[in-house]
PDB file of N, CA and C in Angstrom:
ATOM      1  N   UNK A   1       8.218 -22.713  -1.307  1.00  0.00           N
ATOM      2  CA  UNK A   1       6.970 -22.029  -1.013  1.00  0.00           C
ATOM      3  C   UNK A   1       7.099 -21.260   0.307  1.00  0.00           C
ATOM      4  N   UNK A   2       6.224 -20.432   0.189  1.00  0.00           N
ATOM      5  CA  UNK A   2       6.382 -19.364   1.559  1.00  0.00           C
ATOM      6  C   UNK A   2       5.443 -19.214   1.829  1.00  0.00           C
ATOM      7  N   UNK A   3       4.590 -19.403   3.118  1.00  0.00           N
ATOM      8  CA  UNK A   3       3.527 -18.669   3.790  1.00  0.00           C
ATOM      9  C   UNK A   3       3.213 -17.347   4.885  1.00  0.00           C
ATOM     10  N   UNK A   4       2.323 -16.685   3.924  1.00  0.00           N
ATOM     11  CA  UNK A   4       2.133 -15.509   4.450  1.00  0.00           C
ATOM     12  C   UNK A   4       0.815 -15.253   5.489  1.00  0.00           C
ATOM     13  N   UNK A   5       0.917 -14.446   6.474  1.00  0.00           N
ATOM     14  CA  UNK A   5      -0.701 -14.393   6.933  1.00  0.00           C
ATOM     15  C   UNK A   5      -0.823 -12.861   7.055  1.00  0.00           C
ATOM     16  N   UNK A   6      -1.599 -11.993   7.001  1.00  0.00           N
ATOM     17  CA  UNK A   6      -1.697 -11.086   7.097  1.00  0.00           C
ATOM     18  C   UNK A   6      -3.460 -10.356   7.007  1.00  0.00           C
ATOM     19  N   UNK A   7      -3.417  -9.596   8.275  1.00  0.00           N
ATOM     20  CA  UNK A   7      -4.979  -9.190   8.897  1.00  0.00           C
ATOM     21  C   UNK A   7      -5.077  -7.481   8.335  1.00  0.00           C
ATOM     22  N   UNK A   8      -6.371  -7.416   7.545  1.00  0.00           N
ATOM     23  CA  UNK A   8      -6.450  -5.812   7.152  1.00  0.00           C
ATOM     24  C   UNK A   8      -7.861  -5.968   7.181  1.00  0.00           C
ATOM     25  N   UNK A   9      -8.307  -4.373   7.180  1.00  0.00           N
ATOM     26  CA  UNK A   9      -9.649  -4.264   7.628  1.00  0.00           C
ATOM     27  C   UNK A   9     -10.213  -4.528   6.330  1.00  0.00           C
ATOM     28  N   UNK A  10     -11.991  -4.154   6.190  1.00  0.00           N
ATOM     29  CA  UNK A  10     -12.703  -3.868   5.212  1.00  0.00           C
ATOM     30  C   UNK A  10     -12.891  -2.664   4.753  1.00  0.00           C
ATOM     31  N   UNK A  11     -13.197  -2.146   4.147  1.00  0.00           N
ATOM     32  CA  UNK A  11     -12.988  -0.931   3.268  1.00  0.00           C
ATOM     33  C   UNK A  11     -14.465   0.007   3.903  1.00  0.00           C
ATOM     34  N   UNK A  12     -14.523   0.883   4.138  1.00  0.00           N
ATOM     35  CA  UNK A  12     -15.207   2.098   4.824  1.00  0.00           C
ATOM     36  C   UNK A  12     -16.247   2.313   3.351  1.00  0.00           C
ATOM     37  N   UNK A  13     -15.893   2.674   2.499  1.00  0.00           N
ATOM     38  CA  UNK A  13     -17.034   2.194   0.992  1.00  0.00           C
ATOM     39  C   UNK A  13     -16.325   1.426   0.312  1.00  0.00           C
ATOM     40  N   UNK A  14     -17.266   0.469   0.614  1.00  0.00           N
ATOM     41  CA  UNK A  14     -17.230  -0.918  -0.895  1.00  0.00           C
ATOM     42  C   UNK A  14     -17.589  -0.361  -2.352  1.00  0.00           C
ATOM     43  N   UNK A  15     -16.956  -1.324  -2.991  1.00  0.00           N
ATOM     44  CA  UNK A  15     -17.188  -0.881  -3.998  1.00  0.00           C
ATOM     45  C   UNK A  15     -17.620  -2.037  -4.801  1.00  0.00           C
ATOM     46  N   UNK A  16     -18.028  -2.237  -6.160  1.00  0.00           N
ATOM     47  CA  UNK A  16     -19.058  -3.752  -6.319  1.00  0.00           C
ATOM     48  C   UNK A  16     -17.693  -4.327  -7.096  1.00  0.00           C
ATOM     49  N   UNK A  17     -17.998  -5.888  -7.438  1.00  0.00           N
ATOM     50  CA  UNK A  17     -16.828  -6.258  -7.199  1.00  0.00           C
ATOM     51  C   UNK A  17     -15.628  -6.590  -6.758  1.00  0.00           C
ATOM     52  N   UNK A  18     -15.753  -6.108  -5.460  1.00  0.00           N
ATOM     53  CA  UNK A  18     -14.983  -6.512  -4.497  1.00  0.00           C
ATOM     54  C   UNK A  18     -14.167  -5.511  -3.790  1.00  0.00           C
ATOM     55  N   UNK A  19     -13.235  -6.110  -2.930  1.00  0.00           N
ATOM     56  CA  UNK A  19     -11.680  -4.813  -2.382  1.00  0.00           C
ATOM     57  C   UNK A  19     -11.145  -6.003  -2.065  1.00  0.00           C
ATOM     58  N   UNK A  20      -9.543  -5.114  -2.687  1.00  0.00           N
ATOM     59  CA  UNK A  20      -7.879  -5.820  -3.130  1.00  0.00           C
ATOM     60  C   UNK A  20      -7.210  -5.893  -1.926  1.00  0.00           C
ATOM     61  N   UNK A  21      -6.484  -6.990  -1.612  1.00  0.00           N
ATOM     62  CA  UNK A  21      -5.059  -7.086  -0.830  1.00  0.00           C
ATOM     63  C   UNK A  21      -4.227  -7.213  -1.697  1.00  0.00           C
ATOM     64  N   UNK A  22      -3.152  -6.931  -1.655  1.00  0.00           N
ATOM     65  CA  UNK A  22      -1.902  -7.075  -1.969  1.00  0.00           C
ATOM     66  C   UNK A  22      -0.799  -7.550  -1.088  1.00  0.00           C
ATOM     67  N   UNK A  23      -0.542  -9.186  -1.551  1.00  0.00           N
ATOM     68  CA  UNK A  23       0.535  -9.720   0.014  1.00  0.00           C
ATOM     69  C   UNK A  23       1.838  -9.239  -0.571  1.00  0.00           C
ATOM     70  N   UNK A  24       2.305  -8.141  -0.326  1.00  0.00           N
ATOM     71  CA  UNK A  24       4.034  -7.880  -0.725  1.00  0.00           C
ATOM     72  C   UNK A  24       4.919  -8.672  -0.864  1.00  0.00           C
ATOM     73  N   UNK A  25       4.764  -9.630   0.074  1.00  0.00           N
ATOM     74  CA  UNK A  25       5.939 -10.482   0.863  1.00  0.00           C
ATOM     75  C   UNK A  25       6.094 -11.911  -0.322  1.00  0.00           C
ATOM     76  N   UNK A  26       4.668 -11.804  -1.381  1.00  0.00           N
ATOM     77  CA  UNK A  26       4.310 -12.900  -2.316  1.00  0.00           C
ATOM     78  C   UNK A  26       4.714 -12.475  -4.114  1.00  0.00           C
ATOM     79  N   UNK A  27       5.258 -13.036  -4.720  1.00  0.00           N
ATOM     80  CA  UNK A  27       5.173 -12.494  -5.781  1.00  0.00           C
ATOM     81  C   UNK A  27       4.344 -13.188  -6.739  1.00  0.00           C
ATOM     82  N   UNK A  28       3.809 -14.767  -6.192  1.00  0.00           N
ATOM     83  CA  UNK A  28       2.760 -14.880  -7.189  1.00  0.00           C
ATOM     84  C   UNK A  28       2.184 -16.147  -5.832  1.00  0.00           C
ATOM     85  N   UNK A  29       0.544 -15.842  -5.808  1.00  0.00           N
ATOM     86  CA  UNK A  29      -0.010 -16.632  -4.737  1.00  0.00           C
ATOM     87  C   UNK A  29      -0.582 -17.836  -5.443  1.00  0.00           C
ATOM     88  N   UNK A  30      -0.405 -19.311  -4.822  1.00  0.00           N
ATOM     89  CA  UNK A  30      -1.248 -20.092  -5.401  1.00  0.00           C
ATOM     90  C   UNK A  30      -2.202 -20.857  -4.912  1.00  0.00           C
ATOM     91  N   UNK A  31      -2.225 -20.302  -3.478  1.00  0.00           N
ATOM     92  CA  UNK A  31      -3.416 -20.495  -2.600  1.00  0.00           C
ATOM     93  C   UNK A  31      -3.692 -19.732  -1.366  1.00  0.00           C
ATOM     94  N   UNK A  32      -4.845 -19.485  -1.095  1.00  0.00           N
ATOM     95  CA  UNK A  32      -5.515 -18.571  -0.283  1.00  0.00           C
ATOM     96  C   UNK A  32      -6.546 -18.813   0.748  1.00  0.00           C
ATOM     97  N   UNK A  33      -6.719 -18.560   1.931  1.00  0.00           N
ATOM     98  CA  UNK A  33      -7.548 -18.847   2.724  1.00  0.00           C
ATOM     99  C   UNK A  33      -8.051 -17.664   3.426  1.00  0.00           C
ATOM    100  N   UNK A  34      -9.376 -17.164   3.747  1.00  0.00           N
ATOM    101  CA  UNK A  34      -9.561 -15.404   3.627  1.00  0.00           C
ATOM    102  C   UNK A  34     -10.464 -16.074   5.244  1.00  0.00           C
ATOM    103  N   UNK A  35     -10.121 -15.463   6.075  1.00  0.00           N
ATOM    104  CA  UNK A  35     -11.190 -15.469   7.082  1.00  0.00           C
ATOM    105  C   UNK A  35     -11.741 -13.807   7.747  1.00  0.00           C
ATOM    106  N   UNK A  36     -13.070 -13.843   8.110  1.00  0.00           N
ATOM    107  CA  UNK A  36     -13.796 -12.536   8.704  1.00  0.00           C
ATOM    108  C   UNK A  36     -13.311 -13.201  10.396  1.00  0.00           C
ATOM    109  N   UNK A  37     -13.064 -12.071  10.801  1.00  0.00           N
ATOM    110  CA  UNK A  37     -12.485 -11.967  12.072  1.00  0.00           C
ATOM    111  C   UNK A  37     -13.402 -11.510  13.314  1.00  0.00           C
ATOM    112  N   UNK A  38     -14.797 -10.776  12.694  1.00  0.00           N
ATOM    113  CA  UNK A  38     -15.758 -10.744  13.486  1.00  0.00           C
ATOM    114  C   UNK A  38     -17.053 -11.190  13.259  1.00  0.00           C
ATOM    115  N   UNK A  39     -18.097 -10.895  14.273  1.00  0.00           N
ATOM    116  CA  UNK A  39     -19.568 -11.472  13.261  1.00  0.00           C
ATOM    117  C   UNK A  39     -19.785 -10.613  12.109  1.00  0.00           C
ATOM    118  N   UNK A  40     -20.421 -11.534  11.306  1.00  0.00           N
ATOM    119  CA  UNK A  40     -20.470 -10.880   9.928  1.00  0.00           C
ATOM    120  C   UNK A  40     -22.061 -10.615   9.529  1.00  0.00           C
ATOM    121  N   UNK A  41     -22.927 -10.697  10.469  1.00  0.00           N
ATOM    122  CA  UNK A  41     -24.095 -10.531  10.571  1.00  0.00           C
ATOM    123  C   UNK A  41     -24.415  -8.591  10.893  1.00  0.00           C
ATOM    124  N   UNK A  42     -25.140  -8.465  10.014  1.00  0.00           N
ATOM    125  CA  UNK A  42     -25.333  -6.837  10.167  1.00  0.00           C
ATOM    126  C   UNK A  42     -26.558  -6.513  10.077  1.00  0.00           C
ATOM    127  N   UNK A  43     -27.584  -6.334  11.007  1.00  0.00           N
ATOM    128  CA  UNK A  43     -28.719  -5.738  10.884  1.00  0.00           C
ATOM    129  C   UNK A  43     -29.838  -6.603  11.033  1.00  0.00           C
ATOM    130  N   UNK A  44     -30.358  -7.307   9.926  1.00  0.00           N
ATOM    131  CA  UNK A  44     -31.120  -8.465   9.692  1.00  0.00           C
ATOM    132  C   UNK A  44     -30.499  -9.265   8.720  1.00  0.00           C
ATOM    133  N   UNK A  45     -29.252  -8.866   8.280  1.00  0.00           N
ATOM    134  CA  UNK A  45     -28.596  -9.776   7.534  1.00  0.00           C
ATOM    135  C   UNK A  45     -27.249 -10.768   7.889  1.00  0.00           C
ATOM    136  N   UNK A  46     -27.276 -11.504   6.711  1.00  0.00           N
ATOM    137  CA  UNK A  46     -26.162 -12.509   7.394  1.00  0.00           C
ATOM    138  C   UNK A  46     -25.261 -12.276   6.065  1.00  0.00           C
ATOM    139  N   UNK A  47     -24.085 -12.224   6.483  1.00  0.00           N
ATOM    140  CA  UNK A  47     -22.843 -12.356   5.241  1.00  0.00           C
ATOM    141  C   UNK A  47     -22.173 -13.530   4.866  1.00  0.00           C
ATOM    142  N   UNK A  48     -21.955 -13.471   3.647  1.00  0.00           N
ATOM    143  CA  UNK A  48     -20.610 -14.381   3.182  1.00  0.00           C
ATOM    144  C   UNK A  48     -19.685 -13.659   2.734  1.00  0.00           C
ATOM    145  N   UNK A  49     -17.980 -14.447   2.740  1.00  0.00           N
ATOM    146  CA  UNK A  49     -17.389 -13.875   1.329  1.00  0.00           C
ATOM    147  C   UNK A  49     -16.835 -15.028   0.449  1.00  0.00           C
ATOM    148  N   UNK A  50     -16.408 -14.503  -0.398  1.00  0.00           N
ATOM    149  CA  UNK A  50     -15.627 -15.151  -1.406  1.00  0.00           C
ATOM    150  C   UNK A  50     -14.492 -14.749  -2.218  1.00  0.00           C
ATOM    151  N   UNK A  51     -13.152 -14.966  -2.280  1.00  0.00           N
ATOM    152  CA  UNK A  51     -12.183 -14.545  -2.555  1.00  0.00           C
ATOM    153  C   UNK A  51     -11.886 -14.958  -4.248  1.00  0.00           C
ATOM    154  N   UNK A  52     -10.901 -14.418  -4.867  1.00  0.00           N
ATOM    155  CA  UNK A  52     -10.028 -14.668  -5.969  1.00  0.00           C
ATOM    156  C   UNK A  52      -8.482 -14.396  -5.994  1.00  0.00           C
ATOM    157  N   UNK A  53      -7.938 -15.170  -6.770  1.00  0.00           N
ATOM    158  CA  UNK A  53      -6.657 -15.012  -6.406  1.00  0.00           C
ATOM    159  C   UNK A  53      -5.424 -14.079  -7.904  1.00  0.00           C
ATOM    160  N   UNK A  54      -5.316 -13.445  -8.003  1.00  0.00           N
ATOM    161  CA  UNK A  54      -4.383 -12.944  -9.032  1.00  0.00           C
ATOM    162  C   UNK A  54      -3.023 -12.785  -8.783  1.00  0.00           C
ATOM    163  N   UNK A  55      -2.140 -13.324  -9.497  1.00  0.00           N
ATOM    164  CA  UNK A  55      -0.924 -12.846  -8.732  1.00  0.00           C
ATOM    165  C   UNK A  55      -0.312 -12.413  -7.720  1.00  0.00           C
ATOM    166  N   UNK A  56      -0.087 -11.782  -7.016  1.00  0.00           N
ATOM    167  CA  UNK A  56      -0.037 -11.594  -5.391  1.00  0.00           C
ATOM    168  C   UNK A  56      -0.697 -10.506  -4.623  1.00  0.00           C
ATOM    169  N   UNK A  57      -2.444 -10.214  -5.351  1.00  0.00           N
ATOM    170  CA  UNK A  57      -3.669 -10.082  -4.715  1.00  0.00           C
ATOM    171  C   UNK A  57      -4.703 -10.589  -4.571  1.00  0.00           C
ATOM    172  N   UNK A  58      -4.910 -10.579  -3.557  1.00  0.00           N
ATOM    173  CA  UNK A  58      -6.840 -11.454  -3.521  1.00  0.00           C
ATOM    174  C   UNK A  58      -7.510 -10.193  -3.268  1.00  0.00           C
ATOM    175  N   UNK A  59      -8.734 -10.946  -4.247  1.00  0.00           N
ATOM    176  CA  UNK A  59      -9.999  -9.834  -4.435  1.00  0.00           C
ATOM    177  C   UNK A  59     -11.350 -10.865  -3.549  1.00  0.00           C
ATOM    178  N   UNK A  60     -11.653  -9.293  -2.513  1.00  0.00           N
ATOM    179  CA  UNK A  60     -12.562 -10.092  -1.738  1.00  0.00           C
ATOM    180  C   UNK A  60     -13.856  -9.605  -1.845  1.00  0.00           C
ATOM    181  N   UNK A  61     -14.746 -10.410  -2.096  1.00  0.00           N
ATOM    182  CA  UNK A  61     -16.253 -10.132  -2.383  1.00  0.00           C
ATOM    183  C   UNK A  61     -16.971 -10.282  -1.366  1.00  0.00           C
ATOM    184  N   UNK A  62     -17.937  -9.280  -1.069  1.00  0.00           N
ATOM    185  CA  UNK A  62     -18.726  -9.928   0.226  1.00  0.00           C
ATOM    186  C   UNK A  62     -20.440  -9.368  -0.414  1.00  0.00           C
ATOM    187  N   UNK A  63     -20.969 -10.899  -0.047  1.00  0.00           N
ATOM    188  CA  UNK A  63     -22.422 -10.895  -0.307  1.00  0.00           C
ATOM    189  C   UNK A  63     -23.168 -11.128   0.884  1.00  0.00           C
ATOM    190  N   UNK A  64     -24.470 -11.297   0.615  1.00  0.00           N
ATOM    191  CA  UNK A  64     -25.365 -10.614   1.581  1.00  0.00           C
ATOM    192  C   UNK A  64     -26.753 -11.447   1.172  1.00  0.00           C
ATOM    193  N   UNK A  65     -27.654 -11.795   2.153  1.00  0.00           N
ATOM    194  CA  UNK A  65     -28.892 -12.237   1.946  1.00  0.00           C
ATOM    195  C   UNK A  65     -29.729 -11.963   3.708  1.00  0.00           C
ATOM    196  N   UNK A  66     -30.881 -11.851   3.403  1.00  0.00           N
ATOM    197  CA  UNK A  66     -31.742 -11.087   4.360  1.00  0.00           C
ATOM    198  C   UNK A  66     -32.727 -11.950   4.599  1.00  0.00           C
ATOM    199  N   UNK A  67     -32.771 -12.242   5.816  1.00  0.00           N
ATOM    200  CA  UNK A  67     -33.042 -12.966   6.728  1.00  0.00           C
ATOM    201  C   UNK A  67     -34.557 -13.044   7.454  1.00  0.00           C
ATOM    202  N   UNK A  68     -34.999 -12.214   7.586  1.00  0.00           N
ATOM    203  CA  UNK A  68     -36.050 -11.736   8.417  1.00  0.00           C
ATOM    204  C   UNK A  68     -37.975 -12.368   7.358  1.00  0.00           C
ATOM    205  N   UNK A  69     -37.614 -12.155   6.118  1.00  0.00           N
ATOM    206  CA  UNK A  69     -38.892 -12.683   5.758  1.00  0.00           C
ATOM    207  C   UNK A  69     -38.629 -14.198   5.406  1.00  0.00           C
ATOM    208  N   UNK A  70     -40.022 -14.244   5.303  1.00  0.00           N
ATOM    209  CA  UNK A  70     -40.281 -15.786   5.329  1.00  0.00           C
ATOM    210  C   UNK A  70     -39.943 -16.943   4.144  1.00  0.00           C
ATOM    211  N   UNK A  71     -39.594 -16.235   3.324  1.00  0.00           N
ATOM    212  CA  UNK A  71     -38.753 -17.050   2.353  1.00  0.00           C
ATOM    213  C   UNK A  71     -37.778 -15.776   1.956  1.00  0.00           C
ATOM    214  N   UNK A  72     -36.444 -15.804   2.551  1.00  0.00           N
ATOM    215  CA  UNK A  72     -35.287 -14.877   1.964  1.00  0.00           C
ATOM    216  C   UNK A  72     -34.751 -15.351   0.495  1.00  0.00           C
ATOM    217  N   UNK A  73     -34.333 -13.878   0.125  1.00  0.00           N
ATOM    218  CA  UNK A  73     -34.022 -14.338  -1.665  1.00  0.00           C
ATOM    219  C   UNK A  73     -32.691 -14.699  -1.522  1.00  0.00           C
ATOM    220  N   UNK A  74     -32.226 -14.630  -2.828  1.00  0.00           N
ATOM    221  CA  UNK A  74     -30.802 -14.998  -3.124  1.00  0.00           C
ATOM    222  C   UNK A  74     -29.994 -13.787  -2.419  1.00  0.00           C
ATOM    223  N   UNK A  75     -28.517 -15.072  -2.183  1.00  0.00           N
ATOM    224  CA  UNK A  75     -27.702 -14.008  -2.023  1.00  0.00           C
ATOM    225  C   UNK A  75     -27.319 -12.981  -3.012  1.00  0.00           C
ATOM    226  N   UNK A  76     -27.127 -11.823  -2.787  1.00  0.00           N
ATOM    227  CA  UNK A  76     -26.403 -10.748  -3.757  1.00  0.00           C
ATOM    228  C   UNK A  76     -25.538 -10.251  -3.030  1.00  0.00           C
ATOM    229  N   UNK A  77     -24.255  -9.086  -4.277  1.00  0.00           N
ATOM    230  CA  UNK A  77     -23.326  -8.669  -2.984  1.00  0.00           C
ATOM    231  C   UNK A  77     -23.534  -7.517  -2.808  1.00  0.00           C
ATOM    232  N   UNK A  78     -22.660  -7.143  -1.741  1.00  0.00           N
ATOM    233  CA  UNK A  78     -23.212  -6.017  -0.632  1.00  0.00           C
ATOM    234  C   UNK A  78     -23.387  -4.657  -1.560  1.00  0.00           C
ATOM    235  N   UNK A  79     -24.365  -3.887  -1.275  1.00  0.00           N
ATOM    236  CA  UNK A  79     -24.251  -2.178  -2.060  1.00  0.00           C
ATOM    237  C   UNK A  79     -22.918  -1.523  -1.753  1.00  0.00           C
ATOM    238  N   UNK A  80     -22.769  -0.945  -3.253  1.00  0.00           N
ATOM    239  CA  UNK A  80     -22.002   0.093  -3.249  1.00  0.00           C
ATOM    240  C   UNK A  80     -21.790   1.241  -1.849  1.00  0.00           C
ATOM    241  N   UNK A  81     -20.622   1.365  -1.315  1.00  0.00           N
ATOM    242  CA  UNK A  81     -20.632   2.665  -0.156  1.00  0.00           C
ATOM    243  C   UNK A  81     -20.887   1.853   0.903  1.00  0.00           C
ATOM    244  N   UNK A  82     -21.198   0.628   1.015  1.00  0.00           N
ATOM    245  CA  UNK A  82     -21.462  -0.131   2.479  1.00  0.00           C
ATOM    246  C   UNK A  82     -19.695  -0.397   3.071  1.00  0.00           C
ATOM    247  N   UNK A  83     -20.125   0.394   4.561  1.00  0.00           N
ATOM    248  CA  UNK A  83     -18.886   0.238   5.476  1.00  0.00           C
ATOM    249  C   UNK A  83     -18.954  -0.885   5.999  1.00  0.00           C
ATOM    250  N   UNK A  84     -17.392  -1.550   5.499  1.00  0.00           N
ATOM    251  CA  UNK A  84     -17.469  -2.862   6.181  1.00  0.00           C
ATOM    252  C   UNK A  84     -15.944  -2.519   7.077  1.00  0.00           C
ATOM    253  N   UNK A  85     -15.896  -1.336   7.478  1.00  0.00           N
ATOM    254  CA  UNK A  85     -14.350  -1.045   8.059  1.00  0.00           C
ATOM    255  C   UNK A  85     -14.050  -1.890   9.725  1.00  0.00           C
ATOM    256  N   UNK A  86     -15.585  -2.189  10.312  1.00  0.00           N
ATOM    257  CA  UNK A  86     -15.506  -2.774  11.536  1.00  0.00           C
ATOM    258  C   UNK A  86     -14.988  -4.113  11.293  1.00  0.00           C
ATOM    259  N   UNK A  87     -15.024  -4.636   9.819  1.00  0.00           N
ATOM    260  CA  UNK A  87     -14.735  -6.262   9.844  1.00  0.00           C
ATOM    261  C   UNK A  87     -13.439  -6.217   9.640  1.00  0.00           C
ATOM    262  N   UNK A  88     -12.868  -7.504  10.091  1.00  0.00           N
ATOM    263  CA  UNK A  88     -11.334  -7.643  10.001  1.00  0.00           C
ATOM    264  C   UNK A  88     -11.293  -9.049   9.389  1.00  0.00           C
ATOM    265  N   UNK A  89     -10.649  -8.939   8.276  1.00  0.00           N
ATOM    266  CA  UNK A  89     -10.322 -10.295   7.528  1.00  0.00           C
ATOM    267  C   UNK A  89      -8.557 -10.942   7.560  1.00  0.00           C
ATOM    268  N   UNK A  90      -8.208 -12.126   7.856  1.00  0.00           N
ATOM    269  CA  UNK A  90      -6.991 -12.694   8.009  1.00  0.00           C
ATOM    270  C   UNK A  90      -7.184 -13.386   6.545  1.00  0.00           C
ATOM    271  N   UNK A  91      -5.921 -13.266   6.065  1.00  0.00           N
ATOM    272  CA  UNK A  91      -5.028 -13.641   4.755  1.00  0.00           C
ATOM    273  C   UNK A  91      -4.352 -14.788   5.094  1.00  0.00           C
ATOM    274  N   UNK A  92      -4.278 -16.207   4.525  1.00  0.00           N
ATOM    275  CA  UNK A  92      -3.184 -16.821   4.777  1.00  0.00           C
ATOM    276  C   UNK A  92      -2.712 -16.930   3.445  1.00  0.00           C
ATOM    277  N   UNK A  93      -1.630 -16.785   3.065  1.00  0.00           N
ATOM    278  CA  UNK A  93      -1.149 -17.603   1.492  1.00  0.00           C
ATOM    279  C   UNK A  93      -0.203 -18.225   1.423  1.00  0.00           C
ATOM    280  N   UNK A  94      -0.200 -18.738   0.011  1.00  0.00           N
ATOM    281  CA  UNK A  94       0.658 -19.505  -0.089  1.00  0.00           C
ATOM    282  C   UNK A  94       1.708 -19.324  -1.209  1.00  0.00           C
ATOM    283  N   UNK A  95       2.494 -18.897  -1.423  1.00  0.00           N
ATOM    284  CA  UNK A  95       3.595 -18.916  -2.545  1.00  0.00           C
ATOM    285  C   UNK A  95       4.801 -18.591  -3.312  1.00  0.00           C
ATOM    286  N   UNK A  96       5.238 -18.008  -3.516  1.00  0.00           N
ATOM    287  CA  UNK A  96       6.858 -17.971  -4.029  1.00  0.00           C
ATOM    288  C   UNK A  96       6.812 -15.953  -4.232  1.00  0.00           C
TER     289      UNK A  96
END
């Protein structure tokens, strides 16, 4: 097994469904650990993400729930065209 780490930004427009890494250095990943590298709070909102793993890309999703009224709804993920280029996410993986 081989571990990889590797830091790339967020994508300037999102797109739904997520945005791809590709760890080169991996030819098939079998575990993943995705961290945001800055606050992930934007506006009146607060973020999550959540990753998937395919062969030697993770697909990263980032959702969103809003904060400010008095009972906030569910999370959903972020709109289409939302710049998330200020965030920086670290990759660790794991695999052959």
């Amino acid at each position: 097994m081989t571990i990889v780490m590797k830091t790339t930004s967020g994508p300037s427009s999102y797109s739904s469904g997520g945005f791809t890494v590709t760890i080169g250095e991996l030819e098939k990943i079998s575990k993943a650990i995705v961290v945001p590298n800055t606050n992930i709070e934007a506006n009146d909102k607060v973020r999550q993400i959540r990753w998937t793993i395919s062969g030697n890309t993770v697909t990263i999703v980032v959702r969103e729930i809003d904060v400010t009224g008095s009972s906030p709804v569910s999370w959903s993920e972020v709109a289409d065209g939302t710049d998330l280029s200020d965030i920086t996410f670290t990759i660790i993986a794991e695999g052959y």
